[in-house]
PDB file of N, CA and C in Angstrom:
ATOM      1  N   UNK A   1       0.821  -1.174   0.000  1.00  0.00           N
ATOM      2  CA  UNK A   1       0.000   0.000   0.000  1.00  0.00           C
ATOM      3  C   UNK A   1       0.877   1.254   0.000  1.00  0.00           C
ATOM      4  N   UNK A   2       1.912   1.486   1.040  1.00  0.00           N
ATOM      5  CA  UNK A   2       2.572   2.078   0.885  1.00  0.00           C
ATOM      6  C   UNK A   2       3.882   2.642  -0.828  1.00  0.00           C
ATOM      7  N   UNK A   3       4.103   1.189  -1.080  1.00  0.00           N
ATOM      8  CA  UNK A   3       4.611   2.141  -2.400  1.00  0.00           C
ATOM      9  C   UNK A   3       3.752   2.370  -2.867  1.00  0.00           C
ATOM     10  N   UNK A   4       2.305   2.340  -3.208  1.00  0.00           N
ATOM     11  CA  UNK A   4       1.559   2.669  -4.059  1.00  0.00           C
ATOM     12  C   UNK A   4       1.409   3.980  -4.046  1.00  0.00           C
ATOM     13  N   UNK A   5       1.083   4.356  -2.701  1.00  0.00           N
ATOM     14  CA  UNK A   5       1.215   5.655  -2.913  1.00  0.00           C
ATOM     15  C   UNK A   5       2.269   6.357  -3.470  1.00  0.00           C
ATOM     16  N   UNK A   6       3.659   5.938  -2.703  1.00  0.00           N
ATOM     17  CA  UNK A   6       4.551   6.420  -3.547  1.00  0.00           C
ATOM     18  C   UNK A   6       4.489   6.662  -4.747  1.00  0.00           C
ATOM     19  N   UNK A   7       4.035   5.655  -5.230  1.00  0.00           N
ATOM     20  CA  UNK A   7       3.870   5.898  -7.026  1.00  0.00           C
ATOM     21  C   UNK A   7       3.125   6.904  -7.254  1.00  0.00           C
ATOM     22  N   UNK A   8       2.035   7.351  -6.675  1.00  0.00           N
ATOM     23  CA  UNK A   8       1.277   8.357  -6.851  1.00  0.00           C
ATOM     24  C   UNK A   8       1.768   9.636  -6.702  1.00  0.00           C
ATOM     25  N   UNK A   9       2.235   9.486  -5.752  1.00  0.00           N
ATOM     26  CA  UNK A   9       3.366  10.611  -5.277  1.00  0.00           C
ATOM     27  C   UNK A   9       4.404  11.280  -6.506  1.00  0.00           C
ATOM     28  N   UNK A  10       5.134  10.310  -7.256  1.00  0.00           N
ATOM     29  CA  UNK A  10       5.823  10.351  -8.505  1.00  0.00           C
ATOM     30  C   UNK A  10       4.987  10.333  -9.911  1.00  0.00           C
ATOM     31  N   UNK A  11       4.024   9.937  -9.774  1.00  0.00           N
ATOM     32  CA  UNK A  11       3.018  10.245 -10.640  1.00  0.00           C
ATOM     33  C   UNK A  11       2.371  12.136 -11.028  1.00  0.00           C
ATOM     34  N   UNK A  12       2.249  12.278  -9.895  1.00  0.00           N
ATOM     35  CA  UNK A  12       2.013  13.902  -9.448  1.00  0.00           C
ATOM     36  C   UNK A  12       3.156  14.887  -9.934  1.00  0.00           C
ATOM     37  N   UNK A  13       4.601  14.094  -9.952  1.00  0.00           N
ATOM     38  CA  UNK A  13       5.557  15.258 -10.611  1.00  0.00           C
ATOM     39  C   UNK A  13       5.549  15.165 -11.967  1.00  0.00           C
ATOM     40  N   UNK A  14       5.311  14.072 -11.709  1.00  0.00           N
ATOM     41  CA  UNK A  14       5.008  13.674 -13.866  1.00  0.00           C
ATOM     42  C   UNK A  14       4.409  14.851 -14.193  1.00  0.00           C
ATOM     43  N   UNK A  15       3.124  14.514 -13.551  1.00  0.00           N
ATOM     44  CA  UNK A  15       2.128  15.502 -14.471  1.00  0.00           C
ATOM     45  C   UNK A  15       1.906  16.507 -14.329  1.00  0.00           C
ATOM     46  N   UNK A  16       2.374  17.176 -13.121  1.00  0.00           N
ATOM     47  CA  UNK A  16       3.280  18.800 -13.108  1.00  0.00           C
ATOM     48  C   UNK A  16       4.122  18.943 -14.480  1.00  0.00           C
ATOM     49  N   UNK A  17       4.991  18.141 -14.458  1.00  0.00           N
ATOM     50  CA  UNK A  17       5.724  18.495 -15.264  1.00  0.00           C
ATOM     51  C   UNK A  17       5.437  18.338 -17.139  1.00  0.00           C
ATOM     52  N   UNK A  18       4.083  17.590 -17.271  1.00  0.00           N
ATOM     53  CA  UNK A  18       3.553  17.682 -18.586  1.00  0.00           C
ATOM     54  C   UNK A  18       2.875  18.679 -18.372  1.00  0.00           C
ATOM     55  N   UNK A  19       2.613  19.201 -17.820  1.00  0.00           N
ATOM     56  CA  UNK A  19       1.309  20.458 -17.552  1.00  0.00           C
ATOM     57  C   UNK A  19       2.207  21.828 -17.552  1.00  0.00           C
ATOM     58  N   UNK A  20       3.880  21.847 -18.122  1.00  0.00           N
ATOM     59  CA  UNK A  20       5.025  22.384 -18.296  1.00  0.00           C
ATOM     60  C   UNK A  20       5.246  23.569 -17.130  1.00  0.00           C
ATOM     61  N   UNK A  21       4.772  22.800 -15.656  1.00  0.00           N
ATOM     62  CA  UNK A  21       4.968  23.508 -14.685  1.00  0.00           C
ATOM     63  C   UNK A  21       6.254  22.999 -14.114  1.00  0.00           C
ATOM     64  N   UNK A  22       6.986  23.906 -13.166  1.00  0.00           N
ATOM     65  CA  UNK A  22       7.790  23.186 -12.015  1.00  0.00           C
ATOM     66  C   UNK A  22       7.742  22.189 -10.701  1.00  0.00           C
ATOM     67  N   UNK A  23       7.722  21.699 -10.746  1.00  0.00           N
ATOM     68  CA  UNK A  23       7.223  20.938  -9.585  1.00  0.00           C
ATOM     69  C   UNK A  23       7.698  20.463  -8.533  1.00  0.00           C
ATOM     70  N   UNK A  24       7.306  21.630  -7.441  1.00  0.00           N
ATOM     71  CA  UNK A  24       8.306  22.216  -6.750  1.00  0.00           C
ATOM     72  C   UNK A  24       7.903  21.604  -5.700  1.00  0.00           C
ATOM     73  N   UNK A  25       6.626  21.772  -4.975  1.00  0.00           N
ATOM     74  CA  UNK A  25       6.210  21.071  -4.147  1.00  0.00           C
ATOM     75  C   UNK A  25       5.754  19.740  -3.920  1.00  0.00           C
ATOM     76  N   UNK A  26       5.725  19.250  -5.248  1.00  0.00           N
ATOM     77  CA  UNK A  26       5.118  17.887  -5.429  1.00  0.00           C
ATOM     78  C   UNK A  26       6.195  16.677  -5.747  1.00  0.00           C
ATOM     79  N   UNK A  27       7.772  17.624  -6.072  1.00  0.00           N
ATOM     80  CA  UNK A  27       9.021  16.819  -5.984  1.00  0.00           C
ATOM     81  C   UNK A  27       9.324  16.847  -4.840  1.00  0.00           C
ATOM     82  N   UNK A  28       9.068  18.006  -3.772  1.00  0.00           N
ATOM     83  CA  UNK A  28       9.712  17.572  -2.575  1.00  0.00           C
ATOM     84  C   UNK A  28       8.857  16.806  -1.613  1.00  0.00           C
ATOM     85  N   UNK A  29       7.325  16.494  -1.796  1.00  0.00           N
ATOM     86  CA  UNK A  29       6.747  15.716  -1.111  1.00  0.00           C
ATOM     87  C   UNK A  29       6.889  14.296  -1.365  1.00  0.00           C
ATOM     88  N   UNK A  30       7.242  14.079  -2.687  1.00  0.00           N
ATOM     89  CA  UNK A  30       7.427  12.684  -3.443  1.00  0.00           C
ATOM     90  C   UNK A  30       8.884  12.332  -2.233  1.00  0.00           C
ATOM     91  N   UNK A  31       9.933  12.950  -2.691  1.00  0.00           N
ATOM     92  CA  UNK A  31      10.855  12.655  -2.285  1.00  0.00           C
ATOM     93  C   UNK A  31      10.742  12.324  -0.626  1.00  0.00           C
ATOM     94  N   UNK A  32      10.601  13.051  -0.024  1.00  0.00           N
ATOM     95  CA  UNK A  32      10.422  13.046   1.787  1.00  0.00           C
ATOM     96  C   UNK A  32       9.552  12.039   2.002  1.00  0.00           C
ATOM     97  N   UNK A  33       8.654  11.356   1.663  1.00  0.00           N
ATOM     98  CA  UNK A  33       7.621  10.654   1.316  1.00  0.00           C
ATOM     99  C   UNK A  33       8.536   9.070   1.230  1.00  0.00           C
ATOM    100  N   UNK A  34       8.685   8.875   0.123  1.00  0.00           N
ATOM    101  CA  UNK A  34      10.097   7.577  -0.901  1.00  0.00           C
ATOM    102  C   UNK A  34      10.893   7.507   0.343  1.00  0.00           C
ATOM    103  N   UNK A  35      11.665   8.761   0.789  1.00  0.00           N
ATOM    104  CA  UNK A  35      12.658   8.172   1.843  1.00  0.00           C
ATOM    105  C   UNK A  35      12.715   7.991   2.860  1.00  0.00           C
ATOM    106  N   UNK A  36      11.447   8.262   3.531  1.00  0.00           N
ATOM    107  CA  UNK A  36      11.114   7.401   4.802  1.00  0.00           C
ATOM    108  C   UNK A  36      10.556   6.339   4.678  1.00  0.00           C
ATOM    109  N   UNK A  37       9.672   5.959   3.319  1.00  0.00           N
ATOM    110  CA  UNK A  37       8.770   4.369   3.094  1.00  0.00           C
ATOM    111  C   UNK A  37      10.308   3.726   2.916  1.00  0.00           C
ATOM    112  N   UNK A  38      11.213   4.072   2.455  1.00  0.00           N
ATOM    113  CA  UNK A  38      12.449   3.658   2.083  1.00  0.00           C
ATOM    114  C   UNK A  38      13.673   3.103   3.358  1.00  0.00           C
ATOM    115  N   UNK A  39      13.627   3.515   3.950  1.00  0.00           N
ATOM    116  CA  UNK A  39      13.670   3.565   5.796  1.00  0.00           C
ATOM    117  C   UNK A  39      13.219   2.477   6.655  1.00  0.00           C
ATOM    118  N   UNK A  40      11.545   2.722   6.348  1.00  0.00           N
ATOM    119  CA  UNK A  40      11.055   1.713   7.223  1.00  0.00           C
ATOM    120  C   UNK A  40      11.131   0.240   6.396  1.00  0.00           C
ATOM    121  N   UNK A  41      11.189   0.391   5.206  1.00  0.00           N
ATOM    122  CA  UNK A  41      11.249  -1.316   4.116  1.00  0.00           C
ATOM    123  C   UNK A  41      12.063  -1.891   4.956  1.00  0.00           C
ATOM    124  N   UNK A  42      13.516  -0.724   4.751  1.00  0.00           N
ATOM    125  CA  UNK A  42      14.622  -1.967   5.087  1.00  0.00           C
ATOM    126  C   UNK A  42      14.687  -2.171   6.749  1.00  0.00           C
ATOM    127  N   UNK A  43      14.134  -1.051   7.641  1.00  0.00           N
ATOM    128  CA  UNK A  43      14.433  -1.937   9.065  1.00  0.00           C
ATOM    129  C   UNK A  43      13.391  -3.255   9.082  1.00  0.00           C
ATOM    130  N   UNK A  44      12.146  -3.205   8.351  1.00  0.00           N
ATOM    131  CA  UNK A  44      11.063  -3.985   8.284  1.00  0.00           C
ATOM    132  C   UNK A  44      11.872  -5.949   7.805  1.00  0.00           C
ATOM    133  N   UNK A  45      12.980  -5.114   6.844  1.00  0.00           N
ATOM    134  CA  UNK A  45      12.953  -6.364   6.238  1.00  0.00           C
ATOM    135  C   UNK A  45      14.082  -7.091   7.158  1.00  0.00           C
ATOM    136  N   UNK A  46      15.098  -6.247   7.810  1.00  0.00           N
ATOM    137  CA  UNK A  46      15.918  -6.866   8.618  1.00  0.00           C
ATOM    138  C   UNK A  46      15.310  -7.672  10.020  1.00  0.00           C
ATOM    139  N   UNK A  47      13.960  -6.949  10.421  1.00  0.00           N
ATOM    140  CA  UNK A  47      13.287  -7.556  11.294  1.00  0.00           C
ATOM    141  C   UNK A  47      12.847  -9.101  11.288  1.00  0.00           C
ATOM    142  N   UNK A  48      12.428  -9.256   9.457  1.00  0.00           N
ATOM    143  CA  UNK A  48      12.250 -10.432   9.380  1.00  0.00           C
ATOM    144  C   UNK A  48      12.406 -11.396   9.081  1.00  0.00           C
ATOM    145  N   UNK A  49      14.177 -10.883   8.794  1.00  0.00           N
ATOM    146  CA  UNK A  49      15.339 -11.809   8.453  1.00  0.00           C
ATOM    147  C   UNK A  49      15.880 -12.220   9.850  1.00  0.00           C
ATOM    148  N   UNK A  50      15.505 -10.929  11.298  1.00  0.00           N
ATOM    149  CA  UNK A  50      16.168 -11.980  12.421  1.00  0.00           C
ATOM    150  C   UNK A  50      17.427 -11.508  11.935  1.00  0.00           C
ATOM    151  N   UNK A  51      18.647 -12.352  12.879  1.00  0.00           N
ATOM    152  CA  UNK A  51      19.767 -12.342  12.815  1.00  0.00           C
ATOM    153  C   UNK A  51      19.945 -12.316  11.135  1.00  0.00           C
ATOM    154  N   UNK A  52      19.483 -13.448  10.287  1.00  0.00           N
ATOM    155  CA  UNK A  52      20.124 -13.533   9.202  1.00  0.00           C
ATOM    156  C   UNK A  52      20.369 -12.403   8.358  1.00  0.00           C
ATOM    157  N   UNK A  53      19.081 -11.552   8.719  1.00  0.00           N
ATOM    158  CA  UNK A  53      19.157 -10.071   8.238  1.00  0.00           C
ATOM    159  C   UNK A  53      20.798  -9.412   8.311  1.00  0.00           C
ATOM    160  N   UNK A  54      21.198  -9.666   9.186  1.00  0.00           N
ATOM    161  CA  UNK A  54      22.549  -8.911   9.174  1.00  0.00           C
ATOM    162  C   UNK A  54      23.829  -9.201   8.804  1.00  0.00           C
ATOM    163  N   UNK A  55      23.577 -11.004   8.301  1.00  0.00           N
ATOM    164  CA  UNK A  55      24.746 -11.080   7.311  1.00  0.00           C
ATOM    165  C   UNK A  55      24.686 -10.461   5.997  1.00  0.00           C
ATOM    166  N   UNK A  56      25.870 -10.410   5.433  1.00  0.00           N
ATOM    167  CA  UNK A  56      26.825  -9.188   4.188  1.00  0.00           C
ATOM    168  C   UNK A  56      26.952 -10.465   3.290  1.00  0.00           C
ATOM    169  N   UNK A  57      26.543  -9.672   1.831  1.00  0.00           N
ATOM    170  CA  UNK A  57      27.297 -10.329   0.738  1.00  0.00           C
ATOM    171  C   UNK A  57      28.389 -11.201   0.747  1.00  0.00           C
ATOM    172  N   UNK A  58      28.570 -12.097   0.465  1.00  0.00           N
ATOM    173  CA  UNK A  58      29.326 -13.329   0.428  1.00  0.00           C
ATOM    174  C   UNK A  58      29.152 -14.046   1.723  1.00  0.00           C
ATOM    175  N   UNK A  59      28.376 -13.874   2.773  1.00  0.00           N
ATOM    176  CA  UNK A  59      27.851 -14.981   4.072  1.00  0.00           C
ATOM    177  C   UNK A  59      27.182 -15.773   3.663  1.00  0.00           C
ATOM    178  N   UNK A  60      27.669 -17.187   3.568  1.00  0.00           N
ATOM    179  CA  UNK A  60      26.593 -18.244   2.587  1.00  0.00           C
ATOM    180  C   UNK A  60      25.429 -18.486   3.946  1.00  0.00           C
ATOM    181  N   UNK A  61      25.412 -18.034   4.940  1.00  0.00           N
ATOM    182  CA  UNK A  61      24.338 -18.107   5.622  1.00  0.00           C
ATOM    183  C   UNK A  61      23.030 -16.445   5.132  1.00  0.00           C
ATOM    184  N   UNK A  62      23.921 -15.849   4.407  1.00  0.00           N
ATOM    185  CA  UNK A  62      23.017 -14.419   4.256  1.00  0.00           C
ATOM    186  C   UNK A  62      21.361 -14.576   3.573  1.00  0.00           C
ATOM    187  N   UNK A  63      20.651 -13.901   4.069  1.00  0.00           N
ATOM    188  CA  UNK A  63      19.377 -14.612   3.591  1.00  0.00           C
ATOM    189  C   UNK A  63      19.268 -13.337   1.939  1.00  0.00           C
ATOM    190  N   UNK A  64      18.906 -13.553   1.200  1.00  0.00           N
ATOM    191  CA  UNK A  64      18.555 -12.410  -0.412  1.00  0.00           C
ATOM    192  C   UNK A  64      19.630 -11.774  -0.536  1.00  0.00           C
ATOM    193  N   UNK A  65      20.542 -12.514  -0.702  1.00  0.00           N
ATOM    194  CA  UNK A  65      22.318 -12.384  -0.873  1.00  0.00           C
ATOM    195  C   UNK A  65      22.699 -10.641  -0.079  1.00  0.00           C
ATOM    196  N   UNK A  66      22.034 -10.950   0.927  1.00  0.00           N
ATOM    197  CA  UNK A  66      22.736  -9.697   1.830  1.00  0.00           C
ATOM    198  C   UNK A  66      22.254  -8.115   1.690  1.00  0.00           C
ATOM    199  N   UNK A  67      21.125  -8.375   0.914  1.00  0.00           N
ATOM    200  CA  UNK A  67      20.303  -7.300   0.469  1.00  0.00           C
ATOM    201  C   UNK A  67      20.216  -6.190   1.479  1.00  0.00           C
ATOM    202  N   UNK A  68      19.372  -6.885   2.681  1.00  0.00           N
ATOM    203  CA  UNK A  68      18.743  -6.552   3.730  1.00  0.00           C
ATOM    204  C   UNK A  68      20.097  -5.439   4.392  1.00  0.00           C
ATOM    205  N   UNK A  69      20.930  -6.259   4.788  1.00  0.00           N
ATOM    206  CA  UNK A  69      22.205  -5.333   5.171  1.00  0.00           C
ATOM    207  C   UNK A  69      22.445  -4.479   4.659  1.00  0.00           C
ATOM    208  N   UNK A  70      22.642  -4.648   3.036  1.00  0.00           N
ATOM    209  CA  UNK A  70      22.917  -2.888   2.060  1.00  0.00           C
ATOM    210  C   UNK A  70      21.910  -2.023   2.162  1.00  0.00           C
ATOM    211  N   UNK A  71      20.259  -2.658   1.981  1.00  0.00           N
ATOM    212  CA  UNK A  71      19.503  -1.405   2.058  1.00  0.00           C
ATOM    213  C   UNK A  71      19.002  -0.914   3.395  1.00  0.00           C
ATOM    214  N   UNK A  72      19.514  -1.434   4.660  1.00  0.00           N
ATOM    215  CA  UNK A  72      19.355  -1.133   5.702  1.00  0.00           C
ATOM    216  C   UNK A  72      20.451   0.356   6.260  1.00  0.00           C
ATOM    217  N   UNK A  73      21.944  -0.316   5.642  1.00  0.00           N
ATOM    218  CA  UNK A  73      22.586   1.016   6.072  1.00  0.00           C
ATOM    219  C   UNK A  73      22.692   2.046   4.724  1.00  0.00           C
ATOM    220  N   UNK A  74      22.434   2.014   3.615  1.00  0.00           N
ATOM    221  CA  UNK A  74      21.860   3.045   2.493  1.00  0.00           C
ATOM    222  C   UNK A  74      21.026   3.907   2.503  1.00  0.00           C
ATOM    223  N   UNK A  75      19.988   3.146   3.661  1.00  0.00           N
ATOM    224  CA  UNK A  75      18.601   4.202   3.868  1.00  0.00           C
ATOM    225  C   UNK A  75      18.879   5.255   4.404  1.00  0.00           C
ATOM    226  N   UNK A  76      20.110   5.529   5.616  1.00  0.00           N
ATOM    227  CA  UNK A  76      19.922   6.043   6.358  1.00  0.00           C
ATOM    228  C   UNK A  76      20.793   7.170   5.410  1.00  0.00           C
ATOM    229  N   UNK A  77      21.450   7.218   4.504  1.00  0.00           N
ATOM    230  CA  UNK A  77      21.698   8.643   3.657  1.00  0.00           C
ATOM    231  C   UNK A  77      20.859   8.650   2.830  1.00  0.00           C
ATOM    232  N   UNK A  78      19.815   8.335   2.387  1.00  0.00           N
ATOM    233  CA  UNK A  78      18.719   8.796   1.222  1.00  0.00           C
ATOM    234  C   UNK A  78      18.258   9.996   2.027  1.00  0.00           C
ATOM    235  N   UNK A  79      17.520  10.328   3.413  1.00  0.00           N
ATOM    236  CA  UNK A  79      17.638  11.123   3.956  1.00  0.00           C
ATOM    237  C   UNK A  79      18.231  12.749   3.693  1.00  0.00           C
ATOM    238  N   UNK A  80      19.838  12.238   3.238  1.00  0.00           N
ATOM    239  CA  UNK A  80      20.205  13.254   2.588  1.00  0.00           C
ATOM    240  C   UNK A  80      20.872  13.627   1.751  1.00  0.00           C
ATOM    241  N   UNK A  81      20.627  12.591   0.684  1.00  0.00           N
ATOM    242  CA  UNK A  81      20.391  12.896  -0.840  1.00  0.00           C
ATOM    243  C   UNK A  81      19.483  13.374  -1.138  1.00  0.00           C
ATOM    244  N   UNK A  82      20.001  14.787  -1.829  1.00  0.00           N
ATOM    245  CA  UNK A  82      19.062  15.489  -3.119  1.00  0.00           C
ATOM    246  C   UNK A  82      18.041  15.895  -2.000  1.00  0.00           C
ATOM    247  N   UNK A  83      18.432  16.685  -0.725  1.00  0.00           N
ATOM    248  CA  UNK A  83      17.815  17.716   0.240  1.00  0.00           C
ATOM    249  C   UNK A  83      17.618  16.916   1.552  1.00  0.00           C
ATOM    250  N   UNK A  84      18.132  17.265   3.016  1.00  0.00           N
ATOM    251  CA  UNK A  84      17.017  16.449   4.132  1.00  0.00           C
ATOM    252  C   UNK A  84      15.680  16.859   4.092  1.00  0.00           C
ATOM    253  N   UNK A  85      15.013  16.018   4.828  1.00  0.00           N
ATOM    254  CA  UNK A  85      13.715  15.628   5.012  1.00  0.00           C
ATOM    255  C   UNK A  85      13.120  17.070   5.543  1.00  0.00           C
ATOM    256  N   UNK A  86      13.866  18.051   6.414  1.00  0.00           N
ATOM    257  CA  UNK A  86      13.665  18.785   6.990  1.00  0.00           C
ATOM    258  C   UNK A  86      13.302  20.529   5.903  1.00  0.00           C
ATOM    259  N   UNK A  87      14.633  20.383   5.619  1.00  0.00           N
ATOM    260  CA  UNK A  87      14.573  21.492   3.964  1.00  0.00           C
ATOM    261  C   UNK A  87      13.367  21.094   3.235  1.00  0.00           C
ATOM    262  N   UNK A  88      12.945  19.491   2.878  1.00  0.00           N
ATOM    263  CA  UNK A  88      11.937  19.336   1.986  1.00  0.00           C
ATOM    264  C   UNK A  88      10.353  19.808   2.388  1.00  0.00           C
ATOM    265  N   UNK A  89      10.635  19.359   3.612  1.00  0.00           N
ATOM    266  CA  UNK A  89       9.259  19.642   4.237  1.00  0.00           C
ATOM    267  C   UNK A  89       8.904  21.333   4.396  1.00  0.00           C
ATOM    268  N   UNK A  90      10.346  21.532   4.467  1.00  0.00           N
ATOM    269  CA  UNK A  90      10.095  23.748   4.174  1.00  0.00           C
ATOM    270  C   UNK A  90       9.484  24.064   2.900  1.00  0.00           C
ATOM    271  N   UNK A  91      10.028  23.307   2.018  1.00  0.00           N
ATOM    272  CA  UNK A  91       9.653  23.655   0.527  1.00  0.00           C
ATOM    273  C   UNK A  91       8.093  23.575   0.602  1.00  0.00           C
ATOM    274  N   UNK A  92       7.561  22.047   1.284  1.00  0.00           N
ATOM    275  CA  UNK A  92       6.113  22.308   1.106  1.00  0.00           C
ATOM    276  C   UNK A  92       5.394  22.945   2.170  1.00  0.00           C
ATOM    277  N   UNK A  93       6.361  23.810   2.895  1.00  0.00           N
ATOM    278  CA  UNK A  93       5.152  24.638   4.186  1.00  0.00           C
ATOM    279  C   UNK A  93       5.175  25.739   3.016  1.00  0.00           C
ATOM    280  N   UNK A  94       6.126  26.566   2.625  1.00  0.00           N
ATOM    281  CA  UNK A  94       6.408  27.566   1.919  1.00  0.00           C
ATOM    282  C   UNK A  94       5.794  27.332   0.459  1.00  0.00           C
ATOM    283  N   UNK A  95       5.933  26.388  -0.177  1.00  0.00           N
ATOM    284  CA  UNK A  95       4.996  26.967  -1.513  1.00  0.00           C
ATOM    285  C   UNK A  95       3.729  25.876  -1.964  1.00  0.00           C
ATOM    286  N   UNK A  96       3.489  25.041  -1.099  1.00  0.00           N
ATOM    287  CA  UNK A  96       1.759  24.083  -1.288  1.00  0.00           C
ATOM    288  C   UNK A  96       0.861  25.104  -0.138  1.00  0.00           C
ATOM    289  N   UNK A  97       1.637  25.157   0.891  1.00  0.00           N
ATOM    290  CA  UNK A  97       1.072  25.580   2.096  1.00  0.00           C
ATOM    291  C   UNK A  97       0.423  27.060   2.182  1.00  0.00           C
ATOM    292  N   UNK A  98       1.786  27.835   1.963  1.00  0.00           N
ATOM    293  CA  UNK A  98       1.542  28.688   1.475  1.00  0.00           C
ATOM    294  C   UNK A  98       1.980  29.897   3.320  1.00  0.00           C
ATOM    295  N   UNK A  99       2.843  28.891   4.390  1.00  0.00           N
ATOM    296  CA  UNK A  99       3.178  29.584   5.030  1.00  0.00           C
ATOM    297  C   UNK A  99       4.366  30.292   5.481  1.00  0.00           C
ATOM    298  N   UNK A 100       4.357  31.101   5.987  1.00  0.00           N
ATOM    299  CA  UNK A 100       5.620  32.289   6.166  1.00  0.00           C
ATOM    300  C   UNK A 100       6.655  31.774   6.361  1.00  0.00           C
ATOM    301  N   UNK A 101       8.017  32.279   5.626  1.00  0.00           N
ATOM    302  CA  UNK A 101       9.188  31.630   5.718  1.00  0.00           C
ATOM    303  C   UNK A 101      10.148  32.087   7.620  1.00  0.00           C
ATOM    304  N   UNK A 102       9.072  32.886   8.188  1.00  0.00           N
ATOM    305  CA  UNK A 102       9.900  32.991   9.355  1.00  0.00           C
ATOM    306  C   UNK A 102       9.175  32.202  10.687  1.00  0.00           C
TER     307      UNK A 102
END
């Protein structure tokens, strides 16, 4: 359910952006949005790997060849790639919202 929305979420800059607008607020909600569903996947998925969750690439005990481990510690800089969560969420008080930058 959750990516779905996401998709919707990325769907919305699409069509900002065929509608040859900027999409200013609807890229930074997509984004802040993606990288916390992005966040909770991977602690979700290490949860239900259990220990195995935390073996690394080449542990022939690793459960989805060590997946869980890469996108567990990756998540935590999507955060702040391409803006934090915090800047993004300014973008949409300031121009969806429509409130004062002080």
């Amino acid at each position: 359910m959750e990516f779905e929305i996401g998709k919707l979420f990325m769907y919305r800059v699409a069509m900002a952006m065929d509608e040859k607008r900027s999409p200013e607020w609807e890229a930074a909600m997509s984004k802040a949005y993606s990288t916390a569903f992005e966040q909770r996947l991977a602690s979700v998925s290490l949860e239900i790997l259990g220990p195995y969750g935390q073996l690394r690439h080449g542990s022939k005990l690793a459960k989805i060849n060590g997946q869980a481990t890469h996108s567990y510690l990756a998540s935590k800089g999507y955060s702040l790639q391409a803006g934090t969560s915090e800047v993004l969420k300014n973008i949409m008080a300031l121009r969806k919202l429509g409130l004062p930058a002080e």
